[in-house]
PDB file of N, CA and C in Angstrom:
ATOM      1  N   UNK A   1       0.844  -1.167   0.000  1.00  0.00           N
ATOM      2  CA  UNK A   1       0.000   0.000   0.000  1.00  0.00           C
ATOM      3  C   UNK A   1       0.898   1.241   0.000  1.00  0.00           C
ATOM      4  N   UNK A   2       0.735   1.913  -1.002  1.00  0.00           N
ATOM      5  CA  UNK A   2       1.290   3.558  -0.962  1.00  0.00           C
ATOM      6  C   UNK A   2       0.730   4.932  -0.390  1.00  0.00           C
ATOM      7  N   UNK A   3       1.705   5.629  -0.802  1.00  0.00           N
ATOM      8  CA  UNK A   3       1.102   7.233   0.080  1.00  0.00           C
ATOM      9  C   UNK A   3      -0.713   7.544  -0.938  1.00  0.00           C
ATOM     10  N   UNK A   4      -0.167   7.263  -1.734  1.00  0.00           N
ATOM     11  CA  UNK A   4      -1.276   7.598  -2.710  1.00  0.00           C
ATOM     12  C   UNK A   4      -2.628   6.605  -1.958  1.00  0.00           C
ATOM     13  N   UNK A   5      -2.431   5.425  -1.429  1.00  0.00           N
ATOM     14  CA  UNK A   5      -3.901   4.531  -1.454  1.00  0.00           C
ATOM     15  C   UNK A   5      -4.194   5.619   0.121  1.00  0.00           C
ATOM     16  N   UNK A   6      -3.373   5.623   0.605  1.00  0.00           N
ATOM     17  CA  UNK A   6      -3.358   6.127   2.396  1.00  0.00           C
ATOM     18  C   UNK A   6      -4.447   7.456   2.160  1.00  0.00           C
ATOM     19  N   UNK A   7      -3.584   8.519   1.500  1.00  0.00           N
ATOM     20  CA  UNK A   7      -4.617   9.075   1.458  1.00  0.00           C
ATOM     21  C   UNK A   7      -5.857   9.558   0.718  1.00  0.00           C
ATOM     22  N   UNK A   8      -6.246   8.721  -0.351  1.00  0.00           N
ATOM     23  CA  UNK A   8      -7.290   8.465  -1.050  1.00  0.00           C
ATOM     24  C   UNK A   8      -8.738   7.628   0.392  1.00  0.00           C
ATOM     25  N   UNK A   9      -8.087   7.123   1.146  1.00  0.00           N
ATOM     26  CA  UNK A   9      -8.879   5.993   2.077  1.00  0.00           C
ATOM     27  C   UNK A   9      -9.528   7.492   3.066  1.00  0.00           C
ATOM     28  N   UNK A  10      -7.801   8.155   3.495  1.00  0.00           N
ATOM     29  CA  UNK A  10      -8.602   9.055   4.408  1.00  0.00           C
ATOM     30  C   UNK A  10      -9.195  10.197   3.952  1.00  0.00           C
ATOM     31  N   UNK A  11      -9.153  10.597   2.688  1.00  0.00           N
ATOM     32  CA  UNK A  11     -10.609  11.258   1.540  1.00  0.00           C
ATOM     33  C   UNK A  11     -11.616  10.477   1.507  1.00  0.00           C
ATOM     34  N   UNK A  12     -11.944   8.696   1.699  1.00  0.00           N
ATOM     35  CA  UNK A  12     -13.023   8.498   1.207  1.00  0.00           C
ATOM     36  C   UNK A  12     -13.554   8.500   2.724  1.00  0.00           C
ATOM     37  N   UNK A  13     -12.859   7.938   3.773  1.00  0.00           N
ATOM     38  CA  UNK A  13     -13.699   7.849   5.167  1.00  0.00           C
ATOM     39  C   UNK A  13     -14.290   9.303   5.402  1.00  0.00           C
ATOM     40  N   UNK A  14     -13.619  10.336   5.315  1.00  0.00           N
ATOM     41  CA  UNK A  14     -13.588  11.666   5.585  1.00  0.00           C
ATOM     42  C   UNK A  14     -14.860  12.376   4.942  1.00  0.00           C
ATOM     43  N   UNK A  15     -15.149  11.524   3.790  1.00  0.00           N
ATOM     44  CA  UNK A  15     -16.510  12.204   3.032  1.00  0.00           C
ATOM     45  C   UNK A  15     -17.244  11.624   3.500  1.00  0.00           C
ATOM     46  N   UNK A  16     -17.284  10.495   3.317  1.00  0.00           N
ATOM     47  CA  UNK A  16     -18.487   9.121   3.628  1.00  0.00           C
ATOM     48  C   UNK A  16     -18.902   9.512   5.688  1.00  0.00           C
ATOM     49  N   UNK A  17     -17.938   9.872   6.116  1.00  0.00           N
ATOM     50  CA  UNK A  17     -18.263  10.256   7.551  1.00  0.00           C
ATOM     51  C   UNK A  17     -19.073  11.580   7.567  1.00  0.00           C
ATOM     52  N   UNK A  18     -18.859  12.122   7.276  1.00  0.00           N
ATOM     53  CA  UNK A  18     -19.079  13.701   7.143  1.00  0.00           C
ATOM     54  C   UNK A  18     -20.668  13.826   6.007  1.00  0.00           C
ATOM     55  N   UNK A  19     -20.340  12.933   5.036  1.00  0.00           N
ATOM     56  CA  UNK A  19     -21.704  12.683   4.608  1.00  0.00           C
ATOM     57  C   UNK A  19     -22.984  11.793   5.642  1.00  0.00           C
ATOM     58  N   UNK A  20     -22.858  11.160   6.154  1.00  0.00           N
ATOM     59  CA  UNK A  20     -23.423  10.322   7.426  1.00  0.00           C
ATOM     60  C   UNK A  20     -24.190  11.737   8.565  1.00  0.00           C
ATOM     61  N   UNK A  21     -23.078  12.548   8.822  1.00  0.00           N
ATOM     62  CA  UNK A  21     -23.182  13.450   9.834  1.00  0.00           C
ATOM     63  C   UNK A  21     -24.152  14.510   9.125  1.00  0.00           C
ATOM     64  N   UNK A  22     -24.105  14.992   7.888  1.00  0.00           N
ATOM     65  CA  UNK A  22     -25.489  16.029   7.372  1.00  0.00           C
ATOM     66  C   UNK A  22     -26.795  15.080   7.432  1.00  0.00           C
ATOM     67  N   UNK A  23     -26.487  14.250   7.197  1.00  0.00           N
ATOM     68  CA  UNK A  23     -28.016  13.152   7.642  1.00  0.00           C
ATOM     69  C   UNK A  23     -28.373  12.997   8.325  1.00  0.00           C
ATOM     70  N   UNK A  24     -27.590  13.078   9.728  1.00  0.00           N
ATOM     71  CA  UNK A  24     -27.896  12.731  11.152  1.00  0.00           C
ATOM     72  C   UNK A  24     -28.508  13.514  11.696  1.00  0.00           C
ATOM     73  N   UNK A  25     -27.050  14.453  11.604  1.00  0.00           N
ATOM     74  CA  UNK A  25     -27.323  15.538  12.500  1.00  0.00           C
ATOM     75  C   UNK A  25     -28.962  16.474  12.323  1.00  0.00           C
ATOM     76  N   UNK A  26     -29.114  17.313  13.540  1.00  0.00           N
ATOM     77  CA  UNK A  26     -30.339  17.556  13.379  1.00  0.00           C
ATOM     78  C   UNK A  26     -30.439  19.079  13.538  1.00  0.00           C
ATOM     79  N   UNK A  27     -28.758  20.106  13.603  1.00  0.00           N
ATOM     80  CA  UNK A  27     -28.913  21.276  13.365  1.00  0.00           C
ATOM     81  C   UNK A  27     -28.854  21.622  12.206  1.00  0.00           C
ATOM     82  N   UNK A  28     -29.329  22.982  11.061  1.00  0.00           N
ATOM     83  CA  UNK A  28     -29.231  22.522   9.898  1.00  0.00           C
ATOM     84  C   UNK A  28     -27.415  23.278  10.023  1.00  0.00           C
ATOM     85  N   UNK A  29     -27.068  24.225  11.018  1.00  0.00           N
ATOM     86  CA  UNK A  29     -25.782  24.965  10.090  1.00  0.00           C
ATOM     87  C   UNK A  29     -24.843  23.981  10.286  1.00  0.00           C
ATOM     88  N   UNK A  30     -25.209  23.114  11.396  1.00  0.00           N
ATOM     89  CA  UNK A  30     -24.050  21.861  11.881  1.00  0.00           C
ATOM     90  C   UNK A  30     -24.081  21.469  10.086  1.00  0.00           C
ATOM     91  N   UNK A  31     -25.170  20.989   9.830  1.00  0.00           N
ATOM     92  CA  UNK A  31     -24.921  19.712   8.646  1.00  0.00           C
ATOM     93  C   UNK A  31     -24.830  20.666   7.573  1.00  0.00           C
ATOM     94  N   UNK A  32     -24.770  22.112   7.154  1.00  0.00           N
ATOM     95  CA  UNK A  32     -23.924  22.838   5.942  1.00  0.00           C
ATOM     96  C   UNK A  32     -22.393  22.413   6.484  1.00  0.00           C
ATOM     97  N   UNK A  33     -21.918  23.045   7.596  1.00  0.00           N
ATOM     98  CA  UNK A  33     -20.768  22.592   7.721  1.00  0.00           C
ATOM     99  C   UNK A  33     -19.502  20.881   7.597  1.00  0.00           C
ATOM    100  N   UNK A  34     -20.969  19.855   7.695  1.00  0.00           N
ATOM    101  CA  UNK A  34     -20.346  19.038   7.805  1.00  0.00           C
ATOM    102  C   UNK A  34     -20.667  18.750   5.969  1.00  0.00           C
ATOM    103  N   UNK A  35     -21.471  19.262   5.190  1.00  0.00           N
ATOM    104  CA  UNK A  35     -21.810  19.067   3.736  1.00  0.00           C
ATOM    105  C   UNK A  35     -20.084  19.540   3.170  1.00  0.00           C
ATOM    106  N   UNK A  36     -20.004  21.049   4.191  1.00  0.00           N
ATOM    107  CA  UNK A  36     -18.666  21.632   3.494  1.00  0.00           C
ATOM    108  C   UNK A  36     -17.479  20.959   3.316  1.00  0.00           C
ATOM    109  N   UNK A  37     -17.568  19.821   4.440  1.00  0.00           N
ATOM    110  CA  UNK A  37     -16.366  18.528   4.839  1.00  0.00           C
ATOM    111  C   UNK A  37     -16.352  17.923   3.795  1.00  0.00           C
ATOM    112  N   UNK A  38     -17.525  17.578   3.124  1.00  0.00           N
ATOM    113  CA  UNK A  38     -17.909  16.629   2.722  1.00  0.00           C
ATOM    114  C   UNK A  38     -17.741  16.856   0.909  1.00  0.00           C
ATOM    115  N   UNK A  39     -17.718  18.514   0.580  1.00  0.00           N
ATOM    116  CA  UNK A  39     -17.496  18.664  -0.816  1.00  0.00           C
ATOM    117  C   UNK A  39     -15.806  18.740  -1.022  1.00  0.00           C
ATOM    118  N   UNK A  40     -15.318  19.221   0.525  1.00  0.00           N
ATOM    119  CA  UNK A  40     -13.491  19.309   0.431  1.00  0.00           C
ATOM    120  C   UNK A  40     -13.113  17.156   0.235  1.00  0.00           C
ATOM    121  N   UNK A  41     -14.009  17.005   0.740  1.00  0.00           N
ATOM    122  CA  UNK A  41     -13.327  15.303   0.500  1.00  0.00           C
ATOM    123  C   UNK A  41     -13.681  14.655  -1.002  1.00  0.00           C
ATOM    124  N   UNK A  42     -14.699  15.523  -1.483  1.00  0.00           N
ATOM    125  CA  UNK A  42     -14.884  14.754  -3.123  1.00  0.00           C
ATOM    126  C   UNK A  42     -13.920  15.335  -4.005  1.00  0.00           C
ATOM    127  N   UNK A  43     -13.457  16.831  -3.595  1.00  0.00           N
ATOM    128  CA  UNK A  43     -12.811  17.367  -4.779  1.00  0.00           C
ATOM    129  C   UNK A  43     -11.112  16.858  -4.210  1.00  0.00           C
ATOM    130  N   UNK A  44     -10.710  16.252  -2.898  1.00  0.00           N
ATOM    131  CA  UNK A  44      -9.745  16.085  -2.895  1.00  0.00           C
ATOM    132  C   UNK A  44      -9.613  14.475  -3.320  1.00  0.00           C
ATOM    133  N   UNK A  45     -10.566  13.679  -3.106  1.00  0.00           N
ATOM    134  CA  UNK A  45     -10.561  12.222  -4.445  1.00  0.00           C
ATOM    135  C   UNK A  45     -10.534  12.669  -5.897  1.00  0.00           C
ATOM    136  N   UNK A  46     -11.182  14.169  -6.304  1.00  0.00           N
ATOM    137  CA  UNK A  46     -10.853  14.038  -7.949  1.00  0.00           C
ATOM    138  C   UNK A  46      -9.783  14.790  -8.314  1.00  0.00           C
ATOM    139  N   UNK A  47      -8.969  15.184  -6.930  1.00  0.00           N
ATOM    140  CA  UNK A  47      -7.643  15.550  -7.599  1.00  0.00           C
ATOM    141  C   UNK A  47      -7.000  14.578  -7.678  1.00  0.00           C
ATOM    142  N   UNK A  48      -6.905  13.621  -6.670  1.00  0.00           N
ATOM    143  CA  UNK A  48      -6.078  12.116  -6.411  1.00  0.00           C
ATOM    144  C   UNK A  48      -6.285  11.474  -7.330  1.00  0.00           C
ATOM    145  N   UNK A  49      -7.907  11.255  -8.153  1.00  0.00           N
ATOM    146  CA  UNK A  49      -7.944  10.343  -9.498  1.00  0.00           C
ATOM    147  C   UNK A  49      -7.211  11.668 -10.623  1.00  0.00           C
ATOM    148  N   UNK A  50      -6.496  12.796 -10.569  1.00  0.00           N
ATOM    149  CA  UNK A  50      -5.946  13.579 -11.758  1.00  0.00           C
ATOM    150  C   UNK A  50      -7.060  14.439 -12.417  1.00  0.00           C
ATOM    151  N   UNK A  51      -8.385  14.433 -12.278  1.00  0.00           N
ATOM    152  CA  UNK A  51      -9.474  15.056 -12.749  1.00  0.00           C
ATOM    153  C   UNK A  51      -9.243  16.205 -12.107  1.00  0.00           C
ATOM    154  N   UNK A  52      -8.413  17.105 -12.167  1.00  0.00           N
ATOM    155  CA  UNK A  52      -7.832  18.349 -11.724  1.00  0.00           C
ATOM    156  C   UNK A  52      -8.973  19.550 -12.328  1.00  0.00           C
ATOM    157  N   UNK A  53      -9.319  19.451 -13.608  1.00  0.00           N
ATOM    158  CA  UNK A  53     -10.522  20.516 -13.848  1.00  0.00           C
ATOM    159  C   UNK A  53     -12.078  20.204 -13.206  1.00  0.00           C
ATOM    160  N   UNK A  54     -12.235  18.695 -12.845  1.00  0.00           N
ATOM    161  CA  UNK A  54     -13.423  18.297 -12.086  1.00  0.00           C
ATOM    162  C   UNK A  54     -13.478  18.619 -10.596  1.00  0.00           C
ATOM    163  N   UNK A  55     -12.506  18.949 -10.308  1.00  0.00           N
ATOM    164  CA  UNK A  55     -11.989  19.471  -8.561  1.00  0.00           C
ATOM    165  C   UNK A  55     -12.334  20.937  -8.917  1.00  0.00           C
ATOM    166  N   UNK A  56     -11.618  21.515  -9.573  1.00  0.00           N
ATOM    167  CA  UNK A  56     -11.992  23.365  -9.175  1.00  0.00           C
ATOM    168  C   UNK A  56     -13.227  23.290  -9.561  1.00  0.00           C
ATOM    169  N   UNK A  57     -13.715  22.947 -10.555  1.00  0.00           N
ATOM    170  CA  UNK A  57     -15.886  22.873 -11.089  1.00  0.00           C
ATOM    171  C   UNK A  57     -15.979  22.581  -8.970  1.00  0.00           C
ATOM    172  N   UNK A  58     -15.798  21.271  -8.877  1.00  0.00           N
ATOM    173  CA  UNK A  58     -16.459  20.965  -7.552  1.00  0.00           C
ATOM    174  C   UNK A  58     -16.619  22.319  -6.363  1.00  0.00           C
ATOM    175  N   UNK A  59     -14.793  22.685  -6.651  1.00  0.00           N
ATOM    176  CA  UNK A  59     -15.052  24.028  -5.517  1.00  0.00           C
ATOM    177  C   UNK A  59     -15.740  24.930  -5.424  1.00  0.00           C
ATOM    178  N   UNK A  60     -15.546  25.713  -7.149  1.00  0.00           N
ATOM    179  CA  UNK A  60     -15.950  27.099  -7.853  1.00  0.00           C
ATOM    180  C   UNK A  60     -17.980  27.024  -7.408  1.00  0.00           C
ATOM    181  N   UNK A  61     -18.475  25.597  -8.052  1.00  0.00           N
ATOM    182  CA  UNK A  61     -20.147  25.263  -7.846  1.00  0.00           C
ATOM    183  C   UNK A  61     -20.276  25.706  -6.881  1.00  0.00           C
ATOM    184  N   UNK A  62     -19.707  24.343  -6.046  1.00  0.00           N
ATOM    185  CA  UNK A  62     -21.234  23.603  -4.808  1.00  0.00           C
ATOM    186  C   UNK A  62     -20.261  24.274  -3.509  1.00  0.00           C
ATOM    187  N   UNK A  63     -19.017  24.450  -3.325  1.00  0.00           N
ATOM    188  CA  UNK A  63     -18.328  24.851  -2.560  1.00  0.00           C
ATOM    189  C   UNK A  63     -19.172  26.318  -2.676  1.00  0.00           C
ATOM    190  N   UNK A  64     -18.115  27.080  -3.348  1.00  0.00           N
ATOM    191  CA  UNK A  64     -18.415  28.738  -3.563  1.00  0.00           C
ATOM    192  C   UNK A  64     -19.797  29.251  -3.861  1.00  0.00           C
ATOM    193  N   UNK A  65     -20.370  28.639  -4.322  1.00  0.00           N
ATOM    194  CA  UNK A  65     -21.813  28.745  -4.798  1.00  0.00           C
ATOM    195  C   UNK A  65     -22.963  27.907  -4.403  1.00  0.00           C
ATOM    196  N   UNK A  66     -23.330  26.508  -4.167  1.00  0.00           N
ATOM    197  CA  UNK A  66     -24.520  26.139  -3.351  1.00  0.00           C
ATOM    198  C   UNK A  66     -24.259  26.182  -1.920  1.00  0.00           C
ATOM    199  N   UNK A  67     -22.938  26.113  -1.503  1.00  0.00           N
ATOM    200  CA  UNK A  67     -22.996  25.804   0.244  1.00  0.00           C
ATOM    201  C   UNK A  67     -23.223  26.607   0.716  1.00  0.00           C
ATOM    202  N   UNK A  68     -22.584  28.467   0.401  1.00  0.00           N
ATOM    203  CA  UNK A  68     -22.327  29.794   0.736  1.00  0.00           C
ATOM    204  C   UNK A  68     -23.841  30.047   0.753  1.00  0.00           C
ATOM    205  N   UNK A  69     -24.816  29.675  -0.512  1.00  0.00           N
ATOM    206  CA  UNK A  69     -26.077  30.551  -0.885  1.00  0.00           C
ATOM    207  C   UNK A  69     -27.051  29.292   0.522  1.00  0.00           C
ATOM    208  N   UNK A  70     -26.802  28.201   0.739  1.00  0.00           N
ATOM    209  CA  UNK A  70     -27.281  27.730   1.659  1.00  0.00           C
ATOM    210  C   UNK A  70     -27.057  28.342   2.818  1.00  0.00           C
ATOM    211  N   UNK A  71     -26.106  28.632   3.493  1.00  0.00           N
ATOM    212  CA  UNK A  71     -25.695  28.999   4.756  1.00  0.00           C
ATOM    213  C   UNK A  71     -26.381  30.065   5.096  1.00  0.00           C
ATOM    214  N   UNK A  72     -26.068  31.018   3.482  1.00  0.00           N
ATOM    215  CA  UNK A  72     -26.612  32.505   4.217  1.00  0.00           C
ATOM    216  C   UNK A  72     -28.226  32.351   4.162  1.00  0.00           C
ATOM    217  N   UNK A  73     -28.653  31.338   3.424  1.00  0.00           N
ATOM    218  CA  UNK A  73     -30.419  31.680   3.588  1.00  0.00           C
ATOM    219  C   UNK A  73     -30.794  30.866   5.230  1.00  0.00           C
ATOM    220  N   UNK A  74     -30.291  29.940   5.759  1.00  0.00           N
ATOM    221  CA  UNK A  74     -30.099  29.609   7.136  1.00  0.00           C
ATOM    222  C   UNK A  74     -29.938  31.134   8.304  1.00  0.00           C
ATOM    223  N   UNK A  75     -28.774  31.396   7.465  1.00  0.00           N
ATOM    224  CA  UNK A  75     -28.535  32.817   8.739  1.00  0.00           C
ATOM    225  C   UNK A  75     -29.462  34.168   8.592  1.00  0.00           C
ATOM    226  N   UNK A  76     -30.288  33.972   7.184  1.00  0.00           N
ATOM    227  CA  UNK A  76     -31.459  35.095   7.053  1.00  0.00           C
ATOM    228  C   UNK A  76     -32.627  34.411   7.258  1.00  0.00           C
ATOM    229  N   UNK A  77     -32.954  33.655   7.687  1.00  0.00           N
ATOM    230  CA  UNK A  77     -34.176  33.437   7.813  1.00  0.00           C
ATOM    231  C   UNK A  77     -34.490  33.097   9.545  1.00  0.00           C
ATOM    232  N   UNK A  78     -35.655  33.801  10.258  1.00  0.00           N
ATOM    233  CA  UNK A  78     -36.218  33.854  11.142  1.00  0.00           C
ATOM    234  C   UNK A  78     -35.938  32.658  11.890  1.00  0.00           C
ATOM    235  N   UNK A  79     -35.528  32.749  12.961  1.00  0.00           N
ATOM    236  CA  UNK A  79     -35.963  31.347  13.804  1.00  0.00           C
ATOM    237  C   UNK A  79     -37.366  30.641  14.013  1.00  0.00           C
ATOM    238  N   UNK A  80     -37.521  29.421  13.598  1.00  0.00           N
ATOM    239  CA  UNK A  80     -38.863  29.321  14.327  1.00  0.00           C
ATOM    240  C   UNK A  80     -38.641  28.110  15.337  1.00  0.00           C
ATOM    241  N   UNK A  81     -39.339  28.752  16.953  1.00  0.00           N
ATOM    242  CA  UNK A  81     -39.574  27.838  18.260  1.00  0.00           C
ATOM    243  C   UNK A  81     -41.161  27.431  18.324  1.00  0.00           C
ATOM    244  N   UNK A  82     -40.479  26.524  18.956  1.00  0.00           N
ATOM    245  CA  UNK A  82     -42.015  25.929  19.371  1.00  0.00           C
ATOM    246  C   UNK A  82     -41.926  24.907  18.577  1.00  0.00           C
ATOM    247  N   UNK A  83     -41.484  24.249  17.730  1.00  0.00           N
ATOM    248  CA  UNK A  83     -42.155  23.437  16.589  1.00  0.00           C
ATOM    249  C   UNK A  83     -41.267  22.021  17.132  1.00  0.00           C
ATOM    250  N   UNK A  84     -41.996  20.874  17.354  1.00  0.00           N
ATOM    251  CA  UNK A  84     -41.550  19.809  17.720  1.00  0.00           C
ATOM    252  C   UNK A  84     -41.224  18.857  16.027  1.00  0.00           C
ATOM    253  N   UNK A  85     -40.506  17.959  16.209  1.00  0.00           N
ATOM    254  CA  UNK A  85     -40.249  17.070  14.568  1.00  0.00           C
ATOM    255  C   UNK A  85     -40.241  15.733  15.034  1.00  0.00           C
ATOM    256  N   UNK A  86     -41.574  14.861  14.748  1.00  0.00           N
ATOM    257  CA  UNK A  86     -41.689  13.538  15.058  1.00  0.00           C
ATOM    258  C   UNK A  86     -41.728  12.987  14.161  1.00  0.00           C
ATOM    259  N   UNK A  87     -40.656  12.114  14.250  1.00  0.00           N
ATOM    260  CA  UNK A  87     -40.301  10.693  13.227  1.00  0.00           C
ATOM    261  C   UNK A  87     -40.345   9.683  14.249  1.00  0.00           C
ATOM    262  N   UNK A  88     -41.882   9.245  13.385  1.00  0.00           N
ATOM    263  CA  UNK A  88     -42.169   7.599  14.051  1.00  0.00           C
ATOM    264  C   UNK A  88     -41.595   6.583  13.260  1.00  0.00           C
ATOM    265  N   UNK A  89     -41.169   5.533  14.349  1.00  0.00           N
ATOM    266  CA  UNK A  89     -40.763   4.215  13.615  1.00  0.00           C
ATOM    267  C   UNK A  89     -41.258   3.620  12.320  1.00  0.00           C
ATOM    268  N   UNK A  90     -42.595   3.774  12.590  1.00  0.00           N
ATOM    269  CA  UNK A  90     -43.237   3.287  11.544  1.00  0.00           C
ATOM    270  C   UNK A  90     -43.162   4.242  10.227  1.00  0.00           C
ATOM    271  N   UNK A  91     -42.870   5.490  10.257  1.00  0.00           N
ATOM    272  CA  UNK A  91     -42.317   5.430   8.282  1.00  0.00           C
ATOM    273  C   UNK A  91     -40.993   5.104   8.045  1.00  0.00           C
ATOM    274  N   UNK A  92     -40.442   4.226   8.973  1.00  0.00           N
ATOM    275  CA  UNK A  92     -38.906   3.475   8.334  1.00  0.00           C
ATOM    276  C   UNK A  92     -39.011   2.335   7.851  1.00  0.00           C
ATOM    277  N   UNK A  93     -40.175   1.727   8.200  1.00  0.00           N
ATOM    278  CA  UNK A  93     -40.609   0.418   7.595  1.00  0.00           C
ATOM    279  C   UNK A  93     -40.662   0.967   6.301  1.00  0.00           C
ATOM    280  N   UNK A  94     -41.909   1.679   5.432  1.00  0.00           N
ATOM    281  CA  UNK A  94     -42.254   1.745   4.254  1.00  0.00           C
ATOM    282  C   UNK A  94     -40.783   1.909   3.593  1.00  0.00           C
ATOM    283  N   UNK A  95     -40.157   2.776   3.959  1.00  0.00           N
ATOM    284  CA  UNK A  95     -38.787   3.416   3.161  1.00  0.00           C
ATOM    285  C   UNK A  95     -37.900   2.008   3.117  1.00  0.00           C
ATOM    286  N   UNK A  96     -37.480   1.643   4.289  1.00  0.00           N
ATOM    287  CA  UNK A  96     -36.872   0.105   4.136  1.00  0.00           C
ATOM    288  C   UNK A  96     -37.245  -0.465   2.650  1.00  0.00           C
ATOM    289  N   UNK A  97     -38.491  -1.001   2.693  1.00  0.00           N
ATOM    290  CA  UNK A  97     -38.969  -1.780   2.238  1.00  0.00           C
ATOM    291  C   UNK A  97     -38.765  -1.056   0.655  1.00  0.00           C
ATOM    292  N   UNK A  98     -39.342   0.549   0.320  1.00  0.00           N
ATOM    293  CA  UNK A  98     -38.864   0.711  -0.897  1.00  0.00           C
ATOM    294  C   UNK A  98     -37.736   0.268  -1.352  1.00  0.00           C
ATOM    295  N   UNK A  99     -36.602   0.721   0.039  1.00  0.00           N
ATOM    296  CA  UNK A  99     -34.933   0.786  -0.789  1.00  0.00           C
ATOM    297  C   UNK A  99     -34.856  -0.296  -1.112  1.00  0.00           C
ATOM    298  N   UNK A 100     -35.163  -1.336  -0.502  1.00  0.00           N
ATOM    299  CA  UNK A 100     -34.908  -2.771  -0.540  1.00  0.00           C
ATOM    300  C   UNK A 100     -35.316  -2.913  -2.329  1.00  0.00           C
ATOM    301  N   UNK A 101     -36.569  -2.839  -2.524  1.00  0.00           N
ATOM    302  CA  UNK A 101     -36.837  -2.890  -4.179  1.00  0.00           C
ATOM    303  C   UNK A 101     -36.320  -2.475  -4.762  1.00  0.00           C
ATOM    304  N   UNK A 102     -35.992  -1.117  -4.464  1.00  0.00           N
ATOM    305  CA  UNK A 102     -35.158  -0.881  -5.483  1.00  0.00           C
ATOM    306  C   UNK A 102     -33.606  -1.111  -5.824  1.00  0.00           C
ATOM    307  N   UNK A 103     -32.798  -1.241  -4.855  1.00  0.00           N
ATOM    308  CA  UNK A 103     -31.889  -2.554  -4.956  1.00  0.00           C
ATOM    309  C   UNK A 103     -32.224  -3.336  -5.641  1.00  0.00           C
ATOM    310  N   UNK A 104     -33.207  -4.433  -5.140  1.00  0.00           N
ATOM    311  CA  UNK A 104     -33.127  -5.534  -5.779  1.00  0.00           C
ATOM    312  C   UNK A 104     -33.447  -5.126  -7.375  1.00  0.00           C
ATOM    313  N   UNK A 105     -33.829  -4.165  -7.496  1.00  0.00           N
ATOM    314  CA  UNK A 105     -34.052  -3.975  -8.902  1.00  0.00           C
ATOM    315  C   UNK A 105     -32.672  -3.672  -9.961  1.00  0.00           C
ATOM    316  N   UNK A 106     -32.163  -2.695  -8.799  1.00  0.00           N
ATOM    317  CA  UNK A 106     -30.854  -2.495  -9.398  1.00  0.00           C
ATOM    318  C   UNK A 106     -29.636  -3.706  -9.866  1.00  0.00           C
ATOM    319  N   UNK A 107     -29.636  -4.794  -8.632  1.00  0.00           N
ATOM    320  CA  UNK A 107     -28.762  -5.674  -9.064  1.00  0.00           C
ATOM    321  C   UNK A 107     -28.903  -6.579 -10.079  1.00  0.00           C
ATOM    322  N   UNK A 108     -30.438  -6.766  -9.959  1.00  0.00           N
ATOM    323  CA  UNK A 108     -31.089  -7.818 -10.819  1.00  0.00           C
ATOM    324  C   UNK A 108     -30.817  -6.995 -12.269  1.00  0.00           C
ATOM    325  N   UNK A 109     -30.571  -5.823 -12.658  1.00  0.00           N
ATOM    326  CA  UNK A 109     -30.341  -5.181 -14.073  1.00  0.00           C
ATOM    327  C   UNK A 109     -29.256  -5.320 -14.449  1.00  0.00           C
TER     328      UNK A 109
END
């Protein structure tokens, strides 16, 4: 194993973690910030695969341009309290059960 696989692994854990954490998490500026982790770890795999003009597109976009225009509509827009967010068990069944099809659809193609 070389310098090159070493840190290609800790670009892919680094996204794939950080992608996990905007899903989780349940503040939204936490999960822009951890999205921001998460676009520095794709454009630093498409410099490592040599796609050197697919890395600055990655930054110049979704870096400089969707994360920034996300953040600031987060920091302009009103707080709202009071509002509780219930996720019952039971719509993880239905979703399960979609992904599952559609997997199986996918492999079976």
């Amino acid at each position: 194993m070389n310098i090159y696989d070493i840190i290609f692994f800790v670009f892919a854990i680094t996204t794939v973690g950080s992608a996990f954490m905007v899903v989780t998490t349940r503040n939204i500026v936490h999960a822009a910030f951890y999205l921001l982790l998460t676009f520095f770890g794709v454009t630093g795999i498409y410099v490592l695969l040599g796609a050197d003009f697919v890395a600055i597109v990655q930054l110049v976009v979704y870096v400089g341009g969707i994360l920034i225009l996300l953040i600031f509509g987060v920091m302009l827009t009103n707080k709202i309290t009071n509002v509780q967010i219930k996720s019952g068990s039971l719509q993880l069944f239905p979703a399960a059960i979609g992904v599952g099809l559609f997997g199986g659809v996918l492999v079976s193609a």
